[in-house]
C-alpha atoms as a PDB file:
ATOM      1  CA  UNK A   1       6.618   7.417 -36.288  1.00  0.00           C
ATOM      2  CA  UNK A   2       5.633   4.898 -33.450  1.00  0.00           C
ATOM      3  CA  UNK A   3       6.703   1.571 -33.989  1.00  0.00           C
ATOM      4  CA  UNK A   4       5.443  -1.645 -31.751  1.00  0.00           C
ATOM      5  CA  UNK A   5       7.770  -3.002 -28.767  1.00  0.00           C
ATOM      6  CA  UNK A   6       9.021  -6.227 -30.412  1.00  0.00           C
ATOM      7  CA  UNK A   7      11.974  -7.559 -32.771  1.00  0.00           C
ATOM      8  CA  UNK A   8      10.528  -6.049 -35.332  1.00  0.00           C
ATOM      9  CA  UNK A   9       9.138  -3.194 -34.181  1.00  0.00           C
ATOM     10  CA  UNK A  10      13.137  -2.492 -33.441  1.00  0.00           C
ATOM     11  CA  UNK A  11      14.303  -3.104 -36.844  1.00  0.00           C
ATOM     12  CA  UNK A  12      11.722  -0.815 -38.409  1.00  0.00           C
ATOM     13  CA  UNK A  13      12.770   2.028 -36.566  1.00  0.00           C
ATOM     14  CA  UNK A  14      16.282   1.483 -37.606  1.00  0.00           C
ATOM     15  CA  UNK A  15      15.307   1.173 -41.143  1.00  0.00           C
ATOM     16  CA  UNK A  16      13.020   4.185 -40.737  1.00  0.00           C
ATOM     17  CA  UNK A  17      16.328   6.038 -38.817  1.00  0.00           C
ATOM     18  CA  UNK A  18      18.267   5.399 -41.778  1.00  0.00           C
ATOM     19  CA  UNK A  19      15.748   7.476 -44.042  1.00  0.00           C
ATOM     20  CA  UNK A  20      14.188   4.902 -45.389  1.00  0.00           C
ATOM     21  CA  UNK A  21      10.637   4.871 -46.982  1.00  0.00           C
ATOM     22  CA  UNK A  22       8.400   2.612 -45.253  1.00  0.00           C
ATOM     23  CA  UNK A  23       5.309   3.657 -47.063  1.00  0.00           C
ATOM     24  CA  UNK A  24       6.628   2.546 -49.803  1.00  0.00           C
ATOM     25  CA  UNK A  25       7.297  -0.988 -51.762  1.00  0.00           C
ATOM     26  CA  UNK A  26      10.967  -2.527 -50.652  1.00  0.00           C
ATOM     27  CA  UNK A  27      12.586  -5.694 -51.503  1.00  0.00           C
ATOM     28  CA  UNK A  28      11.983  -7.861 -48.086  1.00  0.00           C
ATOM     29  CA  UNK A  29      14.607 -10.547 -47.410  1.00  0.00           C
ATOM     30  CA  UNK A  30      13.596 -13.186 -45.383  1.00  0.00           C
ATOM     31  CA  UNK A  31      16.463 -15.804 -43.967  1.00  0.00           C
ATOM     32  CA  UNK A  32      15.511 -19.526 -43.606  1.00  0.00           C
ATOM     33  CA  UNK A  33      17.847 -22.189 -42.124  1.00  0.00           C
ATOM     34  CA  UNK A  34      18.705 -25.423 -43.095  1.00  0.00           C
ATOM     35  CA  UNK A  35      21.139 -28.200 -41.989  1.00  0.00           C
ATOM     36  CA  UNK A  36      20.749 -30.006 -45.253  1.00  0.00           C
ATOM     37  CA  UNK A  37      21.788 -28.676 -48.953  1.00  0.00           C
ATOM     38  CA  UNK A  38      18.574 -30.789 -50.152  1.00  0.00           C
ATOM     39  CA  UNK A  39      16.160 -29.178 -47.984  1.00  0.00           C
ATOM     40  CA  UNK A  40      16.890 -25.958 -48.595  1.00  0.00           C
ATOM     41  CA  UNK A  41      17.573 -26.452 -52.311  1.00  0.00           C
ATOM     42  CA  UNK A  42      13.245 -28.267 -51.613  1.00  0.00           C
ATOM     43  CA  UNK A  43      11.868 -25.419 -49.855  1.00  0.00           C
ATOM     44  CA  UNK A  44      13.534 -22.786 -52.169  1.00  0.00           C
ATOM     45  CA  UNK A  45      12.298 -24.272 -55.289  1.00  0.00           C
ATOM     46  CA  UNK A  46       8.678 -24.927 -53.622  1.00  0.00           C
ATOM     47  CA  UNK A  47       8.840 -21.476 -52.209  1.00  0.00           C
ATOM     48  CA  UNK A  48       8.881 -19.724 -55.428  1.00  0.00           C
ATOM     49  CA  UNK A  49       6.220 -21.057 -56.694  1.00  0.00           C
ATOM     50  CA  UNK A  50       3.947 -19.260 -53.976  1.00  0.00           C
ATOM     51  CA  UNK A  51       2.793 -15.948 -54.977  1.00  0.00           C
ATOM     52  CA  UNK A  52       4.180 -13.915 -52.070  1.00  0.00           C
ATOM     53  CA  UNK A  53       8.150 -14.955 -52.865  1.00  0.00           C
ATOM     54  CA  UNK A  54       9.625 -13.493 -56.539  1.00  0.00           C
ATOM     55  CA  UNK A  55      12.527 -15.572 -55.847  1.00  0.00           C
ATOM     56  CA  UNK A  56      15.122 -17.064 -53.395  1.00  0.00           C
ATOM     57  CA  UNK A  57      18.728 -17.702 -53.430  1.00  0.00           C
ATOM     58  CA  UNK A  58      20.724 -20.197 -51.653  1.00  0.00           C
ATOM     59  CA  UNK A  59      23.328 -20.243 -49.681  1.00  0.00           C
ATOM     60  CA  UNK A  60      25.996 -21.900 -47.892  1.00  0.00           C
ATOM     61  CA  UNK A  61      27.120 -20.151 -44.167  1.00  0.00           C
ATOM     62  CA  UNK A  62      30.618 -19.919 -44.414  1.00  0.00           C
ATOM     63  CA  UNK A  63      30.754 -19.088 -40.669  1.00  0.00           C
ATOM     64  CA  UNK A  64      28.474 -21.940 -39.133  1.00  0.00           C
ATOM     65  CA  UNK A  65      27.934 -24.342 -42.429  1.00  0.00           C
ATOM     66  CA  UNK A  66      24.333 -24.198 -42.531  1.00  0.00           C
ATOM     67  CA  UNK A  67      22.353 -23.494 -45.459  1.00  0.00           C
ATOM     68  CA  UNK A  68      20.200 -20.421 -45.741  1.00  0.00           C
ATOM     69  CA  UNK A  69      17.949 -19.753 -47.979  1.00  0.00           C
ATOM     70  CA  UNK A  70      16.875 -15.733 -48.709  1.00  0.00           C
ATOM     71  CA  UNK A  71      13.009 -15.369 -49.998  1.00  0.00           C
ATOM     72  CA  UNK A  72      12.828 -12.399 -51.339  1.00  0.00           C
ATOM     73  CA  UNK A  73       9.223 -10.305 -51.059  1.00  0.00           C
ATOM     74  CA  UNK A  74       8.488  -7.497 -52.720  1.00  0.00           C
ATOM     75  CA  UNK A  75       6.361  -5.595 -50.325  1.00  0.00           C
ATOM     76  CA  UNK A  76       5.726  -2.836 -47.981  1.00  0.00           C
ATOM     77  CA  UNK A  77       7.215  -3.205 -45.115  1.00  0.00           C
ATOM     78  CA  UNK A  78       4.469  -2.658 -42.527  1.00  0.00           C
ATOM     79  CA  UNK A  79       4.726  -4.324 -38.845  1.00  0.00           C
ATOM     80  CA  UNK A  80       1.525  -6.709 -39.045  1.00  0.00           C
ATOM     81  CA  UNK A  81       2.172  -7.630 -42.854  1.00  0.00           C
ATOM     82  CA  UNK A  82       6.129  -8.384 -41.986  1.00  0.00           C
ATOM     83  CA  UNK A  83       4.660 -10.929 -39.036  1.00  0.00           C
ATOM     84  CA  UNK A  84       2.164 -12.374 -41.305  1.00  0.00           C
ATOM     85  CA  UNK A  85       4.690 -12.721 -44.522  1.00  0.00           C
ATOM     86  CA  UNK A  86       7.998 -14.481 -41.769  1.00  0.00           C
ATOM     87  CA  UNK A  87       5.102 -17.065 -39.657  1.00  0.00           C
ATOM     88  CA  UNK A  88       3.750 -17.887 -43.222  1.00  0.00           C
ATOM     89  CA  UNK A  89       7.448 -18.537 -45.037  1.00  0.00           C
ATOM     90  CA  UNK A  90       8.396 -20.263 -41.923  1.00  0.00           C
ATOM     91  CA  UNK A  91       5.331 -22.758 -41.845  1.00  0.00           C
ATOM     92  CA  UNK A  92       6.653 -23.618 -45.341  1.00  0.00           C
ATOM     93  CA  UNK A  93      10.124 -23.992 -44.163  1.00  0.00           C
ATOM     94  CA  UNK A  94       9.295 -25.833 -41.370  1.00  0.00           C
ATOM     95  CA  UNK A  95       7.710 -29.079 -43.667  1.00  0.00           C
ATOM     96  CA  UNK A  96      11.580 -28.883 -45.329  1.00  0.00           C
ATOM     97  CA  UNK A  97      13.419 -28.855 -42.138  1.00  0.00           C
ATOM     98  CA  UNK A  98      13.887 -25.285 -41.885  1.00  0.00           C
ATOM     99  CA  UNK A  99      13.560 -22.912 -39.601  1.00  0.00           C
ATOM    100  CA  UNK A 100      13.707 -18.855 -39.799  1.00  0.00           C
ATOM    101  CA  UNK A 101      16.432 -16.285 -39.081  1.00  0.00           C
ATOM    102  CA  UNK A 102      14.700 -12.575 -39.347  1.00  0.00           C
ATOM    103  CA  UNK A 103      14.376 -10.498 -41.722  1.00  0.00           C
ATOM    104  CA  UNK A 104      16.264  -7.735 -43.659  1.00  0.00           C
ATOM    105  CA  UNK A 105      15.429  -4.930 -45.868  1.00  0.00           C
ATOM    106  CA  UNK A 106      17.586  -5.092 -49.112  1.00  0.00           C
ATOM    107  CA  UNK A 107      20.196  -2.235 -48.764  1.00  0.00           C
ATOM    108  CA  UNK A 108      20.720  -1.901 -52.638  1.00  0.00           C
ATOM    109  CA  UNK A 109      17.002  -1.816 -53.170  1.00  0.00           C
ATOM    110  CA  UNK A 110      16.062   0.876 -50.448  1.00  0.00           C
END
């Protein structure tokens, strides 16, 4: 499988290496950033309530102290749907203060 020259591109070949399933639904994990506790407790409660998240969790960095908040998307994790799904989340973010970190592919899910 042939997979576009770009971040993600990368990561979907690793995934793909690792025997995973890309034709089929995965649990999508996508990281936003925060330097305030209230704005990414905001964006994670507003970002639920969009029909693309299921849910988000959030978190404090114990390495750098930042917030992050994980959206998680149920989804298949296709190169051109991945781009659309992490600009759209980080739009959202980016009216709280946020600002994104990637993406991940849930290890226990895949």
């Amino acid at each position: 499988m042939q997979f576009p020259d770009d971040d993600n591109g990368q990561l979907l070949a690793e995934i793909s290496a690792a025997g995973v399933d890309l034709s089929k639904m995965q649990q999508i994990d996508f990281y936003i950033l925060f330097e305030q506790q209230v704005d990414a407790e905001k964006f994670a409660t507003e970002i639920v309530n969009d029909a693309l998240v299921q849910t988000a969790d959030v978190e404090k960095c114990k390495d750098t102290g930042v917030w992050e908040v994980i959206a998680h998307v149920q989804m298949v994790p296709e190169h051109a749907l991945l781009g659309q799904a992490e600009q759209y989340i980080e739009s959202i973010a980016n009216s709280f203060n946020g600002y994104g970190d990637g993406w991940g592919l849930d290890a226990e899910e895949a």
